[in-house]
Protein backbone atom coordinates (compact mmCIF):
# COMPACT_ATOMS: atom_id res chain seq x y z
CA UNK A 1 5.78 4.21 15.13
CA UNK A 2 6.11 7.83 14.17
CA UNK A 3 3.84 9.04 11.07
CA UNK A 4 7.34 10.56 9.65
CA UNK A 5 9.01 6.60 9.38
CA UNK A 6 5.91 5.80 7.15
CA UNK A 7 5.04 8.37 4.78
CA UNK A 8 7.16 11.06 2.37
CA UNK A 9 5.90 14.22 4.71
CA UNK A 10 7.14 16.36 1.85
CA UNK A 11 4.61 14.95 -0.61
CA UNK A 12 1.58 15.64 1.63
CA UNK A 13 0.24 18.99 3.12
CA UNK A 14 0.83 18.29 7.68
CA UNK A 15 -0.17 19.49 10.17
CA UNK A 16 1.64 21.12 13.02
CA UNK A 17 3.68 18.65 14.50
CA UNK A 18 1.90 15.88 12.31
CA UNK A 19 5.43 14.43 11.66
CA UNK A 20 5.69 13.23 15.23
CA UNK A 21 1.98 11.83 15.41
CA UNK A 22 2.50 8.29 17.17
CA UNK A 23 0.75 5.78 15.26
CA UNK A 24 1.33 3.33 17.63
CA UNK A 25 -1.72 -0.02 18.23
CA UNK A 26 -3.38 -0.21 20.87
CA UNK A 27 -2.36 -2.69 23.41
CA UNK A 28 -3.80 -6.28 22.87
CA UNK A 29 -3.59 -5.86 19.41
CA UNK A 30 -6.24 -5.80 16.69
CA UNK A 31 -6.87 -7.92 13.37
CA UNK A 32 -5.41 -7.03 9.95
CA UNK A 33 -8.41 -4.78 8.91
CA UNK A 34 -9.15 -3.38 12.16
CA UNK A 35 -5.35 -2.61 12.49
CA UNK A 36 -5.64 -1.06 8.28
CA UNK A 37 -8.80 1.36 9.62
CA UNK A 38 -7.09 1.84 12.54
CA UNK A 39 -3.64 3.28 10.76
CA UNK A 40 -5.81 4.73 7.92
CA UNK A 41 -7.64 7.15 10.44
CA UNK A 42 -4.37 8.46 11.89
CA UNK A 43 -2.70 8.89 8.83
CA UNK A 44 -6.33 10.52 7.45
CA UNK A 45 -6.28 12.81 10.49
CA UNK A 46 -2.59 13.82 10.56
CA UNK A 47 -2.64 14.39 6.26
CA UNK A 48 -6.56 15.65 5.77
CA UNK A 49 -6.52 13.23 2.71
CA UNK A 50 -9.02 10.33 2.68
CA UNK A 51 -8.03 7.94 -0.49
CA UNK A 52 -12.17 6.97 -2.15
CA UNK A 53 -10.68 3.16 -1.81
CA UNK A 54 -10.72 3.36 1.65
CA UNK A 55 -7.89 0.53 2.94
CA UNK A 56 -8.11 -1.38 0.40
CA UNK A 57 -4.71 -2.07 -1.72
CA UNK A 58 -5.94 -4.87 -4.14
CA UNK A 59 -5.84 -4.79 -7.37
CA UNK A 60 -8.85 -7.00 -8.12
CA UNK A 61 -11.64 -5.36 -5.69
CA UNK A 62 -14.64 -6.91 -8.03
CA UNK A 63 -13.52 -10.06 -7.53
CA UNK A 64 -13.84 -9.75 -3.55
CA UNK A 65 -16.97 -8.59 -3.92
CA UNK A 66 -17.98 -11.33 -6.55
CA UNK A 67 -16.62 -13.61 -3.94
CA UNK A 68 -18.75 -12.00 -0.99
CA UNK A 69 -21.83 -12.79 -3.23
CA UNK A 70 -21.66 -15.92 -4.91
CA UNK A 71 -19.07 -18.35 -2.56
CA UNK A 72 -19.99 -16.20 1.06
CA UNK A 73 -23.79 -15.66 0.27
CA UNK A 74 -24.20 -12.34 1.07
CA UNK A 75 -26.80 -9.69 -0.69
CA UNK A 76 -25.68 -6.56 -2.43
CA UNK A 77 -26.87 -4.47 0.33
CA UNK A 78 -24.07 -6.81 2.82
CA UNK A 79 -21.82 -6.51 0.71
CA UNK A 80 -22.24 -2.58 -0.23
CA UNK A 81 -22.32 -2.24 4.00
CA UNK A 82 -18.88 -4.29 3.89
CA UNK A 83 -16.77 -1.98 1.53
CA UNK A 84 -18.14 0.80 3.22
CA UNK A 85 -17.66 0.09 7.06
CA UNK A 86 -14.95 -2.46 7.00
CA UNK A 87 -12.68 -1.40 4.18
CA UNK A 88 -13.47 2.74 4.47
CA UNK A 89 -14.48 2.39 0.76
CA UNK A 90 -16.47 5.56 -0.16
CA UNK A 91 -20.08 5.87 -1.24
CA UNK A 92 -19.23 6.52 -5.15
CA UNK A 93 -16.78 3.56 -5.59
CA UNK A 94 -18.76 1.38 -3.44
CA UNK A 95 -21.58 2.48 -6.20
CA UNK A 96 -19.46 1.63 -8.62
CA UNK A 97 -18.72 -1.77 -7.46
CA UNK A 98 -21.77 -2.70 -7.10
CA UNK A 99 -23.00 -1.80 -10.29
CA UNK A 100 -20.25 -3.16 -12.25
CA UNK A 101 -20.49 -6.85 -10.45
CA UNK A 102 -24.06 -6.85 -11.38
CA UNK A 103 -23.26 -6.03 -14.87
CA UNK A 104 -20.44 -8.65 -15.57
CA UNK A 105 -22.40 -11.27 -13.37
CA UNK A 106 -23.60 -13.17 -16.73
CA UNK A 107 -20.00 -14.63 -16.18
CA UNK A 108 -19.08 -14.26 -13.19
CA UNK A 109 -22.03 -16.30 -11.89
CA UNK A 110 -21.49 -19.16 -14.12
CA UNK A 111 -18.07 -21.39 -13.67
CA UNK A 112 -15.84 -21.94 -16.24
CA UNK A 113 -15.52 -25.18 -15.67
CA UNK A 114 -13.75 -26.53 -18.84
CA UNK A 115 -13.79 -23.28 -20.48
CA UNK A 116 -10.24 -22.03 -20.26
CA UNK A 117 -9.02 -18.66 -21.96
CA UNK A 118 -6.12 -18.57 -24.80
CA UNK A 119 -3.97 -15.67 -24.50
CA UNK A 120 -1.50 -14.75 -27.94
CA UNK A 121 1.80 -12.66 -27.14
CA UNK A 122 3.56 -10.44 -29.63
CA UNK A 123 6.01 -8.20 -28.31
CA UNK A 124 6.47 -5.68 -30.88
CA UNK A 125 5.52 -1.67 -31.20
CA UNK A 126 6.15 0.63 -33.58
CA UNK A 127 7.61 2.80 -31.00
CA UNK A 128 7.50 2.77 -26.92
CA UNK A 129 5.09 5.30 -24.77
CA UNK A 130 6.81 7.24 -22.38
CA UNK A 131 4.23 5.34 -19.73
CA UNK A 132 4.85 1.60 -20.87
CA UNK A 133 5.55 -1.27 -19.04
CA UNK A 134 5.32 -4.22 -21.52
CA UNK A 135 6.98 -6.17 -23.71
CA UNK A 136 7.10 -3.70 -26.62
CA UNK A 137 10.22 -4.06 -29.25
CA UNK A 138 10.90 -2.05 -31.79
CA UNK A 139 12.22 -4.81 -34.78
CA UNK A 140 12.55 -5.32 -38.17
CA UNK A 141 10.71 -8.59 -40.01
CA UNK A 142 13.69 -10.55 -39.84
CA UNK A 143 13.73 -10.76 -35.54
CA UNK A 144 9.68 -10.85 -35.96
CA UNK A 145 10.00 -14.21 -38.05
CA UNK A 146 12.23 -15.52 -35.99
CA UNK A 147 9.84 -15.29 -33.24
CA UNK A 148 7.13 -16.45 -35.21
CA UNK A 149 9.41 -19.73 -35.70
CA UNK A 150 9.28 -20.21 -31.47
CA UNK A 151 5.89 -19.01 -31.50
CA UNK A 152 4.30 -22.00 -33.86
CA UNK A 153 6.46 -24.10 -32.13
CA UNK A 154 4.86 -23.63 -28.68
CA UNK A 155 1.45 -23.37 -30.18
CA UNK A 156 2.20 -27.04 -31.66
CA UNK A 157 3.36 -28.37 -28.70
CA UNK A 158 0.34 -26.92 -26.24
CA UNK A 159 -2.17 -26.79 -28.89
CA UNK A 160 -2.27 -30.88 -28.65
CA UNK A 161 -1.95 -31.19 -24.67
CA UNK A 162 -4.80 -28.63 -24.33
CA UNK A 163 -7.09 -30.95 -27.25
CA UNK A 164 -5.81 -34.26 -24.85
CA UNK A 165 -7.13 -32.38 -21.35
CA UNK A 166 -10.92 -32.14 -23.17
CA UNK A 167 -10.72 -28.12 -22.28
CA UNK A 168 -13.23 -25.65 -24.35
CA UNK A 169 -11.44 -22.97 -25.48
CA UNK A 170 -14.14 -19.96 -24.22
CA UNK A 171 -12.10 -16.98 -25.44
CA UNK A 172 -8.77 -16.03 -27.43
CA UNK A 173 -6.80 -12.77 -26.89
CA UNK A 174 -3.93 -11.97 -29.02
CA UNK A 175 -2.17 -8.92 -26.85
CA UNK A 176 1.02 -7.78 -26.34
CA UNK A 177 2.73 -5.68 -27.62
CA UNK A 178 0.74 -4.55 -31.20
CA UNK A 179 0.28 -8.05 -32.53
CA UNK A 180 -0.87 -5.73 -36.05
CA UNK A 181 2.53 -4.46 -35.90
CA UNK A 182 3.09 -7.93 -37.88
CA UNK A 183 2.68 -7.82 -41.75
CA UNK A 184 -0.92 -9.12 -43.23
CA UNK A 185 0.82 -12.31 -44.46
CA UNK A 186 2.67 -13.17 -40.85
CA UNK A 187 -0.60 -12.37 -38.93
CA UNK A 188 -2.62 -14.58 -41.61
CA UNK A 189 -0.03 -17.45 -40.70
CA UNK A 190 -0.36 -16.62 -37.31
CA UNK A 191 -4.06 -16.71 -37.05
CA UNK A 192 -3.84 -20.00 -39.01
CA UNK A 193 -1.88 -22.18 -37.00
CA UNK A 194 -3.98 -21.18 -33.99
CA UNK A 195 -6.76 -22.08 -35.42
CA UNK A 196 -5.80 -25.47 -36.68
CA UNK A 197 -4.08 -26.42 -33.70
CA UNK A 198 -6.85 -25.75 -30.83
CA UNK A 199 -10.51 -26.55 -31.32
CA UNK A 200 -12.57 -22.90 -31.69
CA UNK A 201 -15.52 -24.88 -32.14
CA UNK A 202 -16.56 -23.07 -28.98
CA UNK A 203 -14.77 -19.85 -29.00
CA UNK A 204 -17.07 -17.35 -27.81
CA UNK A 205 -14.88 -14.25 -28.27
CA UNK A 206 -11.91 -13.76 -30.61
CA UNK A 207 -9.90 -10.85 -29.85
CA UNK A 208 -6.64 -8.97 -31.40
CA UNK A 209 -5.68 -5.49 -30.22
CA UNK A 210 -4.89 -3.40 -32.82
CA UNK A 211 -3.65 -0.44 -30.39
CA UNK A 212 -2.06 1.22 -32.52
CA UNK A 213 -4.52 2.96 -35.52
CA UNK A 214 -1.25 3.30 -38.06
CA UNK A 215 -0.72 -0.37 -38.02
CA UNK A 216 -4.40 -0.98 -38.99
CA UNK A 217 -4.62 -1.90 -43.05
CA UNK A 218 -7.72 -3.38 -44.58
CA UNK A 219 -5.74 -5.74 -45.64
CA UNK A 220 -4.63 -6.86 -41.92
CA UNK A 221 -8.46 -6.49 -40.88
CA UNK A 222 -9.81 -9.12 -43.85
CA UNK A 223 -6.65 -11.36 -42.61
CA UNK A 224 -8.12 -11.11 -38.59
CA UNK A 225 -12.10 -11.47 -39.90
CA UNK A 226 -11.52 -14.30 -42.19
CA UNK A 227 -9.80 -16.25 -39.30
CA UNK A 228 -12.86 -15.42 -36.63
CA UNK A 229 -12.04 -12.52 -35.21
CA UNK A 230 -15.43 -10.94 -33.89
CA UNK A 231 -13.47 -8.06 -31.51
CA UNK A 232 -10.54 -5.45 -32.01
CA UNK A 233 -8.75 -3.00 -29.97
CA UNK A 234 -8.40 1.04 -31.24
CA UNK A 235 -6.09 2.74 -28.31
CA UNK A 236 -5.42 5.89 -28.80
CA UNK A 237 -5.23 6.67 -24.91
CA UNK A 238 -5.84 10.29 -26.09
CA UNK A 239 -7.03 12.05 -29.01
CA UNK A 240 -5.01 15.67 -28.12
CA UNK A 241 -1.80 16.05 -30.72
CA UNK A 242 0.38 17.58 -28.25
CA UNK A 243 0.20 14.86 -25.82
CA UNK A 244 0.40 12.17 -28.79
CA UNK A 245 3.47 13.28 -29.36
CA UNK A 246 4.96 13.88 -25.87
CA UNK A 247 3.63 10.25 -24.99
CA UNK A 248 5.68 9.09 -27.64
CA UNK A 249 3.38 8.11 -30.48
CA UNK A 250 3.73 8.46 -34.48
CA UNK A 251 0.21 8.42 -35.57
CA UNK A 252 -2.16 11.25 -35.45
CA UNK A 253 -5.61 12.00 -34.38
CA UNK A 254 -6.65 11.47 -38.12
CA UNK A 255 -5.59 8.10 -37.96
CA UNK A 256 -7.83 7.06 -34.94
CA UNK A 257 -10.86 8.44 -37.07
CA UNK A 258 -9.21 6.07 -40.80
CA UNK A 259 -8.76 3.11 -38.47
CA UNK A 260 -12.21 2.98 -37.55
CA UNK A 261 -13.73 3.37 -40.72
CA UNK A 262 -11.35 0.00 -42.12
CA UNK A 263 -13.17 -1.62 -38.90
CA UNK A 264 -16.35 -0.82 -39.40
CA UNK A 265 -15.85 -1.69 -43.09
CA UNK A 266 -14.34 -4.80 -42.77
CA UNK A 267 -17.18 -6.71 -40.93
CA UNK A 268 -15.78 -7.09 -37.66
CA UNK A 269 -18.86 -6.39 -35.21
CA UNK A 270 -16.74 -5.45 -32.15
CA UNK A 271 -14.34 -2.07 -30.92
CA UNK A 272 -12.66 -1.94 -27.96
CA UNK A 273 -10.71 1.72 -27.25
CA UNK A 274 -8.75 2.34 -24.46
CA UNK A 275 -8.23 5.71 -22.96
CA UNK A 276 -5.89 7.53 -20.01
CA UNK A 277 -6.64 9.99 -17.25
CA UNK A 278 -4.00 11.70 -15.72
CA UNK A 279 -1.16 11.84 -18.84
CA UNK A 280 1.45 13.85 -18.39
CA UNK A 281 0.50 17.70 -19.09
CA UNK A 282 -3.57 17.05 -20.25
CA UNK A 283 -6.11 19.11 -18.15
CA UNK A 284 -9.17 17.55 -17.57
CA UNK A 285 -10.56 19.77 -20.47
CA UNK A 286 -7.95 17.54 -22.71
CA UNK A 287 -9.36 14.77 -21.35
CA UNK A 288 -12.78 15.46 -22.06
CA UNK A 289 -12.35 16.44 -25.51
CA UNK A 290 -10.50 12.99 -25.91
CA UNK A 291 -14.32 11.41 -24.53
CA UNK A 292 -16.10 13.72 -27.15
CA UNK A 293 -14.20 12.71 -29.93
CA UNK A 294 -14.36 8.77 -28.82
CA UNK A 295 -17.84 8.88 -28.25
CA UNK A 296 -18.35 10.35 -31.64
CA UNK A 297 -16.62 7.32 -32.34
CA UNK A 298 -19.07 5.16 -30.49
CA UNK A 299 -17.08 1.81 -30.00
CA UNK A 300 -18.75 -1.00 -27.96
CA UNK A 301 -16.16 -1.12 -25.55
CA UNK A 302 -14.70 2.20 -23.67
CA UNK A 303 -12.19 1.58 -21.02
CA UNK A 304 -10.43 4.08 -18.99
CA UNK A 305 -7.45 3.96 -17.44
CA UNK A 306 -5.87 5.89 -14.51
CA UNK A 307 -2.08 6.33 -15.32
CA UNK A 308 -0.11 4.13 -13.37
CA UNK A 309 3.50 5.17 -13.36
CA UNK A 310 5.34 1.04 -13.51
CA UNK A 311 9.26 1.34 -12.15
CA UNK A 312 10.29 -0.02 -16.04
CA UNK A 313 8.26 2.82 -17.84
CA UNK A 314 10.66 6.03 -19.04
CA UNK A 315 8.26 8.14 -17.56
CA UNK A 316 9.63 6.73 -13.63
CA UNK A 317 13.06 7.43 -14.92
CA UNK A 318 12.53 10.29 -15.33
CA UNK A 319 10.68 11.34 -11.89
CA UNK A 320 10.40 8.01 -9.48
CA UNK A 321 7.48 10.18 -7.16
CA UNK A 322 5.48 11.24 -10.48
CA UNK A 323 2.91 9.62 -9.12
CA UNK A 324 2.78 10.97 -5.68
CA UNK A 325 3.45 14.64 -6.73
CA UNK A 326 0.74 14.57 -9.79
CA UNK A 327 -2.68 13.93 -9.91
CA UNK A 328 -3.81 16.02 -12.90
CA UNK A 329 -7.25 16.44 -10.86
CA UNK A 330 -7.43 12.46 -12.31
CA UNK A 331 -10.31 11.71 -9.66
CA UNK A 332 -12.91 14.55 -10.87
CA UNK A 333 -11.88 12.73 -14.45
CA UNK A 334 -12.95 9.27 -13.78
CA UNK A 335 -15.73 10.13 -12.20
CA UNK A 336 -17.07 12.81 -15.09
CA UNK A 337 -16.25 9.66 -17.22
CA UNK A 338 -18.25 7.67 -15.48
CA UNK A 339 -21.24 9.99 -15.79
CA UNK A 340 -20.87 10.70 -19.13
CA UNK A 341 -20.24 7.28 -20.35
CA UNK A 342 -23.24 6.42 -18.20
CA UNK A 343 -25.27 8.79 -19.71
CA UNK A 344 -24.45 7.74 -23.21
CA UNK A 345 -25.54 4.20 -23.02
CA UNK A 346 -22.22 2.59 -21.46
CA UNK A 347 -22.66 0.36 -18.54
CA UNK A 348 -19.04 -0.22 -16.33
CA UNK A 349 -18.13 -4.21 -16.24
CA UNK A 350 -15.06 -4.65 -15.61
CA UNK A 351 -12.30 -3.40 -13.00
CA UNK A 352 -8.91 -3.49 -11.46
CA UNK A 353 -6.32 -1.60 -10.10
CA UNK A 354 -2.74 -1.57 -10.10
CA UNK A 355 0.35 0.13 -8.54
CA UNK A 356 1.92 3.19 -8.38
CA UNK A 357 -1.80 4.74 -10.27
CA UNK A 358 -2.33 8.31 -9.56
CA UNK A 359 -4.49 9.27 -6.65
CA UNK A 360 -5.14 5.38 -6.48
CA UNK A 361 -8.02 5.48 -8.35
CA UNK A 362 -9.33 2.05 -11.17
CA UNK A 363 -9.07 0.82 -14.54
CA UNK A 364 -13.22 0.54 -15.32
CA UNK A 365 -14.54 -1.03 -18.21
CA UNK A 366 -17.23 0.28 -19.97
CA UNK A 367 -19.68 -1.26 -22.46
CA UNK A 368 -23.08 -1.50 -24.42
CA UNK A 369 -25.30 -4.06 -23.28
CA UNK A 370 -24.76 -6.96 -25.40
CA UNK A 371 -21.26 -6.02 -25.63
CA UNK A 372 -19.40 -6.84 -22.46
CA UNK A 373 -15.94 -8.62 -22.71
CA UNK A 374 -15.76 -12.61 -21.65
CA UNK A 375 -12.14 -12.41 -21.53
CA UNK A 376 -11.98 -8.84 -19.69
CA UNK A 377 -14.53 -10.19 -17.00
CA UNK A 378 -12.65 -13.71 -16.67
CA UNK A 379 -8.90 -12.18 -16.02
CA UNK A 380 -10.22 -10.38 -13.84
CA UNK A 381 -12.40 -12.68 -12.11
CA UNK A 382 -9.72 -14.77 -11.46
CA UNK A 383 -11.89 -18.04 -11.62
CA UNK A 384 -10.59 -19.91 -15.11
CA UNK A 385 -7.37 -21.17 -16.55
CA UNK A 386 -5.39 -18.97 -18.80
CA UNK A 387 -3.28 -20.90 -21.24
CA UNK A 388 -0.48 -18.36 -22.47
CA UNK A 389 1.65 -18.28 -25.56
CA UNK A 390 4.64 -16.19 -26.29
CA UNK A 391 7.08 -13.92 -24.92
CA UNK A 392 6.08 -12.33 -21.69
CA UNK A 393 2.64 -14.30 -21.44
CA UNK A 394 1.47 -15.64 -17.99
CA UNK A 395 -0.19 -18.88 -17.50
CA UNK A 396 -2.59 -19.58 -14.77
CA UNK A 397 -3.67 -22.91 -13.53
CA UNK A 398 -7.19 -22.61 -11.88
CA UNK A 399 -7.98 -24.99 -9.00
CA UNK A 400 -11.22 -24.11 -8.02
CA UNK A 401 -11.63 -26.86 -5.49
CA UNK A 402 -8.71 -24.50 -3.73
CA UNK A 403 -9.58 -21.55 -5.44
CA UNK A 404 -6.50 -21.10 -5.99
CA UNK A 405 -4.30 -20.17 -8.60
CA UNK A 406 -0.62 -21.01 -10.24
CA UNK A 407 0.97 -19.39 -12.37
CA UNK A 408 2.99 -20.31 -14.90
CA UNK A 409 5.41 -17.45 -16.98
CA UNK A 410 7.33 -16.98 -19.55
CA UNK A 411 10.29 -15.20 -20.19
CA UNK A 412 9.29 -11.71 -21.41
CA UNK A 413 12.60 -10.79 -23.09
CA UNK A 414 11.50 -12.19 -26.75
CA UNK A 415 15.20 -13.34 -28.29
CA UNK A 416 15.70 -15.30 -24.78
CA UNK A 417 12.09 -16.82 -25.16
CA UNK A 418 13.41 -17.73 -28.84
CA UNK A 419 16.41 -19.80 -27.39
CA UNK A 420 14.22 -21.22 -24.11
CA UNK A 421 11.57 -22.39 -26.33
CA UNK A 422 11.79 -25.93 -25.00
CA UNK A 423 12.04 -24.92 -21.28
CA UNK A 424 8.61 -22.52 -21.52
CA UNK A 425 6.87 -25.29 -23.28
CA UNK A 426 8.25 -27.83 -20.82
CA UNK A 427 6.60 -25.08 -17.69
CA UNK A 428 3.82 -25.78 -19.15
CA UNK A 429 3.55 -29.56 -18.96
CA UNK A 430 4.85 -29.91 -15.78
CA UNK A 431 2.63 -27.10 -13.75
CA UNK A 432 -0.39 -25.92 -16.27
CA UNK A 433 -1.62 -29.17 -17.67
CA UNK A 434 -1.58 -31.58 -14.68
CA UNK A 435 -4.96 -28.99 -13.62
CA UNK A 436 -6.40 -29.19 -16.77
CA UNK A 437 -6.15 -33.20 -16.67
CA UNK A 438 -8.39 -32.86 -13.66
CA UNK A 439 -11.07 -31.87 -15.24
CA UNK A 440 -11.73 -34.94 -17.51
């Protein structure tokens, strides 16, 4: 194979004659990571560019490593050796790893056992970012309630299967979508039929992402407390005007900084904020001065995000290789994140990564001690149920005795969940609950 029939040679800076580099295994053949270092080296040689994540292309490269420790046996020092020899993984991600599957091992080292997750969908923004990828409508109250009408109906319907199965609910997440795009008397409703129908007793985390700082009213946040939430979501993804507005977004930095005082006010002990490296036109001096301003902030929970450019976002519309032909100097971002979050008290827990992300760089989670997300660490551990309501969400049956897991969708257009109602709740007792039976 010719280096030219893999690669876009345009997009990357060749070599004489590098097009025509034969790529070709050796005879006798090789196994599929020996054959992945093997390709990686000529395309590293005939390109000069060395991604930090070595060959791997998972999204989920904590949860190998979790694996390597607590199902394989191996130490940290095995596994460290592993992601650096085997998988080409450099010394500052391999770091990285390490440090964040010590950090989130509190969970990760314990089972779930019964403990499954509840995930909440509500597919509604104010408006869409030029980047997103998710269910996000922009409706009036009138579609909103007529969701709400499928919504309590699925909750009704799963709430009792999941009481008859003996699961512990460990964590709820209500995501979407800006489930506080709903009104203060929808989300009280809401919150209250959840809460009747499964047992919270032992809840251990009650989250609601409130992404979006101009839907946050103190009235909403004494609705969301008074039900149990303990944990919210700010997301600004920047705090620079210009790009606010090229991104798409109708609030303003000001409203970041009113949204956390009605937090912070209204009880609720937990922030999470999201942030993202590598939008379209921000230097990494923008960037930056979106980490001052958040740290000012100081919410328990700082994630950041490489941009990942999803084939349904406007921003691929517009240019399919933005990802390929912009980096934004996004690596020498995450990692000055990293060291400045680090230095500031944060600890990274969490991980993933996903397609089409510039440079192909992580998501990392960080948090204060004390702090750390159950339901962050347990998606992405990949090790518990997820039980998953409304438009767009995603079941997933654990089998640990396989580990192994199934998953169960539905439909993530919201008017044809309204009208399949029966059929997603039917999914559900057919493929989710038989492995939650199990368990009794």
């Amino acid at each position: 194979m010719l280096i030219r029939e893999f690669i876009k040679p345009d997009l990357f800076v060749l070599e004489d004659n590098a097009e025509d580099a034969d790529i070709s295994l050796p005879e006798g053949g090789m196994d599929r990571n020996a054959a992945k270092r093997y390709l990686y080296d000529a395309l590293a040689e005939a390109t000069g560019y060395r991604p930090e994540w070595g060959t791997l292309t998972g999204v989920r490269p904590a949860k190998l490593a979790t694996e390597m420790l607590y199902r394989d046996g191996h130490s940290e020092k095995e596994v460290f050796d592993i992601f650096r020899k085997e998988y080409y993984v450099n010394e500052e991600k391999a770091e990285l790893l390490q440090e964040t599957c010590r950090n989130q091992s509190f969970i990760t080292s314990d089972p779930a056992g019964d403990k499954v997750a509840l995930y909440v969908g509500i597919p509604f923004c104010p408006t869409r970012c030029l980047y997103c990828s998710f269910t996000s409508n922009q409706v009036g109250e009138a579609e909103m309630e007529r969701y709400l009408g499928a919504l309590f109906s699925e909750i009704r319907a799963v709430g009792s299967r999941v009481r008859e199965s003996g699961a512990e609910i460990e964590s709820i997440y209500f995501g979407g979508g800006t489930p506080t795009s709903l009104s203060a008397e929808m989300l009280d409703r809401l919150l209250g039929s959840v809460c009747s129908e499964f047992d919270t007793e032992h809840v251990r985390e009650f989250c609601v992402e409130a992404g979006r700082p101009d839907t946050i009213t103190a009235e909403k946040l004494k609705v969301l407390k008074d039900h149990g939430v303990d944990r919210v979501s700010i997301n600004p993804q920047t705090m620079n005007a210009e790009t606010l507005e090229l991104i798409g977004r109708a609030h303003s930095i000001a409203d970041v900084y009113t949204a956390f005082d009605l937090v912070r006010a209204s009880g609720i002990p937990h922030v999470n904020t999201d942030l993202i490296a590598g939008l379209p036109g921000e230097s990494p001096e923008m960037f930056s001065n979106t980490l001052d301003q958040i740290l000012d902030l100081g919410p328990d929970n700082i994630t950041v995000h490489t941009l990942a450019v999803k084939r349904s976002s406007r921003l691929h519309e517009a240019n399919q290789d933005y990802n390929y032909e912009t980096d934004n100097n996004v690596g020498n971002i995450v990692s000055d994140a990293r060291n400045r979050l680090t230095d500031s008290g944060y600890r990274p827990y969490y991980m993933y990564r996903q397609k089409h992300m510039l440079g192909n760089y992580e998501n990392v989670g960080y948090a204060r001690p004390g702090s750390e997300s159950v339901y962050n660490i347990r998606i992405m551990d990949e090790h518990q149920t997820i039980v998953a309501l409304g438009a767009g969400g995603i079941s997933k049956a654990y089998y640990p005795e396989e580990n192994r897991l199934e998953r169960v969708p539905n439909v993530s257009n919201y008017s044809i969940y309204i009208d399949r109602i029966d059929e997603m709740i039917e999914r559900k007792n057919q493929k989710l609950f038989p492995s939650l039976g199990k368990r009794r």
